[in-house]
C-alpha atoms as a PDB file:
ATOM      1  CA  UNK A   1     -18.361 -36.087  31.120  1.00  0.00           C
ATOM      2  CA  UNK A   2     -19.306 -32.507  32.348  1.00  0.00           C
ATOM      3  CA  UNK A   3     -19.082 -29.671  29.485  1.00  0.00           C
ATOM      4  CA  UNK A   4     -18.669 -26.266  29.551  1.00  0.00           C
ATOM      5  CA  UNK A   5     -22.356 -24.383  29.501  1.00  0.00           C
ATOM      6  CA  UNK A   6     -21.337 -22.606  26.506  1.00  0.00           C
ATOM      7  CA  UNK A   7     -20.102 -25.706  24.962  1.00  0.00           C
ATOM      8  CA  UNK A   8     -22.556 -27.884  23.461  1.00  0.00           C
ATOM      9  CA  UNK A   9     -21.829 -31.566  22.501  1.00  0.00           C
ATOM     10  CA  UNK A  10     -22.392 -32.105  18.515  1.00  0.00           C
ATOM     11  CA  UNK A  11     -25.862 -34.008  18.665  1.00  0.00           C
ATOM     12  CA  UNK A  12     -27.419 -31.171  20.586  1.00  0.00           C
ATOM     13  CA  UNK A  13     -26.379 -28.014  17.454  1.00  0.00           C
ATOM     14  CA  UNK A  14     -29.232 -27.630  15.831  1.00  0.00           C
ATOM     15  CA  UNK A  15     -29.285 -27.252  11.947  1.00  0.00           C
ATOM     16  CA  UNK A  16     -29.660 -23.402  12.260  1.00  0.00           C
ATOM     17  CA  UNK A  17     -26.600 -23.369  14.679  1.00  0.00           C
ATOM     18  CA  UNK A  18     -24.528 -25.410  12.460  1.00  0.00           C
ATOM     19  CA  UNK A  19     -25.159 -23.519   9.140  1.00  0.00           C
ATOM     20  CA  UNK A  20     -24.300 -20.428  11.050  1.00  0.00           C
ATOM     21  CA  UNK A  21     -20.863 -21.718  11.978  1.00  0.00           C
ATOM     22  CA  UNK A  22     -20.258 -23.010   8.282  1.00  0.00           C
ATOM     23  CA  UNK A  23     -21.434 -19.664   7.120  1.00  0.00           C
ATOM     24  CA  UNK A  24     -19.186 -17.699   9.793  1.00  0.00           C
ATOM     25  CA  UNK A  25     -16.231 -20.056   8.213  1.00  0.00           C
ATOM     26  CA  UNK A  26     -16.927 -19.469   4.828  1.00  0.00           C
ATOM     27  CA  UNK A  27     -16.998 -15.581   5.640  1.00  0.00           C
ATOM     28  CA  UNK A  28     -13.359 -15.572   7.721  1.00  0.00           C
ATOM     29  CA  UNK A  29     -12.543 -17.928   4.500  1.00  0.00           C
ATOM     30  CA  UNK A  30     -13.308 -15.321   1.819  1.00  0.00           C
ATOM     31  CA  UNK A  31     -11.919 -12.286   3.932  1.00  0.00           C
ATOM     32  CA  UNK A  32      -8.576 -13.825   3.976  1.00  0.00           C
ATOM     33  CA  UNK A  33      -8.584 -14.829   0.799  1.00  0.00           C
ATOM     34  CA  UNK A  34      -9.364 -11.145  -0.400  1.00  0.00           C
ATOM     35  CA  UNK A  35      -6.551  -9.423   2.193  1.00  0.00           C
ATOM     36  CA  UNK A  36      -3.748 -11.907   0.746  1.00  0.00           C
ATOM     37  CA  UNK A  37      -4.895 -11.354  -2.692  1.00  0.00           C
ATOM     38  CA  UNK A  38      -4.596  -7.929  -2.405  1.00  0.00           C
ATOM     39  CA  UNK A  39      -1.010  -8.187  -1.162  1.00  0.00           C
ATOM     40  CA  UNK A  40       0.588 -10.637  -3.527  1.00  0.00           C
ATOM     41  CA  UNK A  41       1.754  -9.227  -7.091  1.00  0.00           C
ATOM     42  CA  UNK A  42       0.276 -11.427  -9.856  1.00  0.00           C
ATOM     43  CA  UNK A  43       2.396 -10.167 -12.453  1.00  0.00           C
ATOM     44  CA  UNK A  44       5.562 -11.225  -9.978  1.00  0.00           C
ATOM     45  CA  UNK A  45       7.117  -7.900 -11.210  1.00  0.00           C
ATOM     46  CA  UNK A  46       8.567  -6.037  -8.308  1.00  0.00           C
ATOM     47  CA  UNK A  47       9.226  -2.224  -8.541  1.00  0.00           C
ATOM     48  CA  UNK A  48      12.500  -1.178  -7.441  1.00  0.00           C
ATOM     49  CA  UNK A  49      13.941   2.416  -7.338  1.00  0.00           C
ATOM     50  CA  UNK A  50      16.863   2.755 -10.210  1.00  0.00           C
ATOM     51  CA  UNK A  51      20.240   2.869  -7.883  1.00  0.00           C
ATOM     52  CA  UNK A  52      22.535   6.143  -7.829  1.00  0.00           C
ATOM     53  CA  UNK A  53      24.832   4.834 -10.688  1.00  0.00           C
ATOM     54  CA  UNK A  54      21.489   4.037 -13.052  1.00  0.00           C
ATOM     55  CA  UNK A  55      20.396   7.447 -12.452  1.00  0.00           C
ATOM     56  CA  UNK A  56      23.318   9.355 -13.260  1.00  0.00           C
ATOM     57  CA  UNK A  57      23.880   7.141 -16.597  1.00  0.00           C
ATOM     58  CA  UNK A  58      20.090   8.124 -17.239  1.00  0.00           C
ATOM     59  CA  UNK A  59      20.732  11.703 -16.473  1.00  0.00           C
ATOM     60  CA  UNK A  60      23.912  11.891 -18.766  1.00  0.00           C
ATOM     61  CA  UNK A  61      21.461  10.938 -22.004  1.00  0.00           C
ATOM     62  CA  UNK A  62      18.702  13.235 -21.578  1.00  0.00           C
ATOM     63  CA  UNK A  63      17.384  17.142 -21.175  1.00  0.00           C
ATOM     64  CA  UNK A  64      17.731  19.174 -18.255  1.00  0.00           C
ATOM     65  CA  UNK A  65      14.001  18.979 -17.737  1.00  0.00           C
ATOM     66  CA  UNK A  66      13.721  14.880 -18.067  1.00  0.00           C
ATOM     67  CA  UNK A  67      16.290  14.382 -15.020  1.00  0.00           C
ATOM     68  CA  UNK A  68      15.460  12.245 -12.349  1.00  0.00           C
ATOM     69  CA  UNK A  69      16.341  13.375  -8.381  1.00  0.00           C
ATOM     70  CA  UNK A  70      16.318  11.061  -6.038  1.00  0.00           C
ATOM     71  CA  UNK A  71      16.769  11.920  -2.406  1.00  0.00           C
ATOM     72  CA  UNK A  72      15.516  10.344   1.155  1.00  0.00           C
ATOM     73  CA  UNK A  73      12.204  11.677   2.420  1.00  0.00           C
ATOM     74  CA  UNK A  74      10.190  10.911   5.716  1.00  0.00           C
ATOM     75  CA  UNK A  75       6.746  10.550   5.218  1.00  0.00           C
ATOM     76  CA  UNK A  76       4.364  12.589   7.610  1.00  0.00           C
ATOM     77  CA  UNK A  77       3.498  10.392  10.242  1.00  0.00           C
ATOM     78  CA  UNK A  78       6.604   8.623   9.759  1.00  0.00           C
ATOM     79  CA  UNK A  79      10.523   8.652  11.466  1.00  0.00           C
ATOM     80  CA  UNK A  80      11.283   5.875   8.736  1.00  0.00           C
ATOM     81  CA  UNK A  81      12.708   8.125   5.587  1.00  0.00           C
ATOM     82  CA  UNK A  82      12.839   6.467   2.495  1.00  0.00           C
ATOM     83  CA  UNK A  83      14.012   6.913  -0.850  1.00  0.00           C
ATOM     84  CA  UNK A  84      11.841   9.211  -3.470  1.00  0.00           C
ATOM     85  CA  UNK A  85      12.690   9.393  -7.147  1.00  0.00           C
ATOM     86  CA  UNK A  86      11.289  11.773  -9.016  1.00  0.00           C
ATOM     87  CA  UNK A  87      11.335  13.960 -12.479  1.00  0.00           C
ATOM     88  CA  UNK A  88      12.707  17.407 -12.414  1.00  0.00           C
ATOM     89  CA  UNK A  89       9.459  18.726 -14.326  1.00  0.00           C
ATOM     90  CA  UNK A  90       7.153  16.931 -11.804  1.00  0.00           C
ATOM     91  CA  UNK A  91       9.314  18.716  -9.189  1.00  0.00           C
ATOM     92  CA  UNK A  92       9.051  21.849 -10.848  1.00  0.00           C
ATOM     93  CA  UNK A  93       5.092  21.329 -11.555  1.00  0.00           C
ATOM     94  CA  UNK A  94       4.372  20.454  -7.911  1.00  0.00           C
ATOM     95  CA  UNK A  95       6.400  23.660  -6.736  1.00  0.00           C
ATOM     96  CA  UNK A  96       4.647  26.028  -9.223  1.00  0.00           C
ATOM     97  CA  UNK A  97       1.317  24.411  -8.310  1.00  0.00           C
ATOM     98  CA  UNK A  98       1.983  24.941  -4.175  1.00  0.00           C
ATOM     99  CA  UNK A  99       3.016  28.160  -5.134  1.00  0.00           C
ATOM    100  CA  UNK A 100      -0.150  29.262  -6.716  1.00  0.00           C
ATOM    101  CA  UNK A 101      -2.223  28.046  -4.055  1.00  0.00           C
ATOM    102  CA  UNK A 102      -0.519  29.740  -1.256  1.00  0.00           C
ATOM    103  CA  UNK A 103      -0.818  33.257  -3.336  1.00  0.00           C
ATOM    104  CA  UNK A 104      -4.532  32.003  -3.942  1.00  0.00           C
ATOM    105  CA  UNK A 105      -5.409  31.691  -0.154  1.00  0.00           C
ATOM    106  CA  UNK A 106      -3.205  34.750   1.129  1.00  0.00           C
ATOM    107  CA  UNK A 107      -4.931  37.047  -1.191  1.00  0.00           C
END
């Protein structure tokens, strides 16, 4: 039976060659392991955006300032939108914050 040059029947690996390709297993192993560990959710709690009605029931019960927005956004980089939910303070914060660092660099 003729082989391929690069392929070498078993009895002629040598112990250096086959500890290598157990090692190079092991390695493709453990990085898979790793990546779908990092995308499961071990708690199995998903987050979910509150829907339109939950937010304006929210809204009704609390201050001005504690008011949740929602609207769509796309993401730069991005022609997906998607939905952003946010406080009214944090909205207010991030504004006042931009707006101090544009009168910062124009000065």
């Amino acid at each position: 039976m003729k082989t391929h040059p690069c392929m070498s029947p078993p009895e002629r690996l040598s112990s250096s060659s086959v500890l290598r390709f157990h090692e190079l297993k092991l390695a493709l192993f453990t990085g898979i392991l790793l990546v779908s560990a990092c995308t499961t959710n071990p708690t199995g709690y998903v987050r979910t955006l509150p829907t339109d009605a939950e937010v304006a029931q929210y809204n009704a019960s609390v201050e001005p300032e504690e008011r949740i927005v929602c609207r769509r956004e796309t993401p730069v980089g991005s022609n997906v939108p998607r939905r952003v939910c946010r406080y009214v303070r944090d909205i207010e914060d991030t504004s006042r914050f931009h707006r101090e660092q544009l009168k910062r660099v124009l000065r």
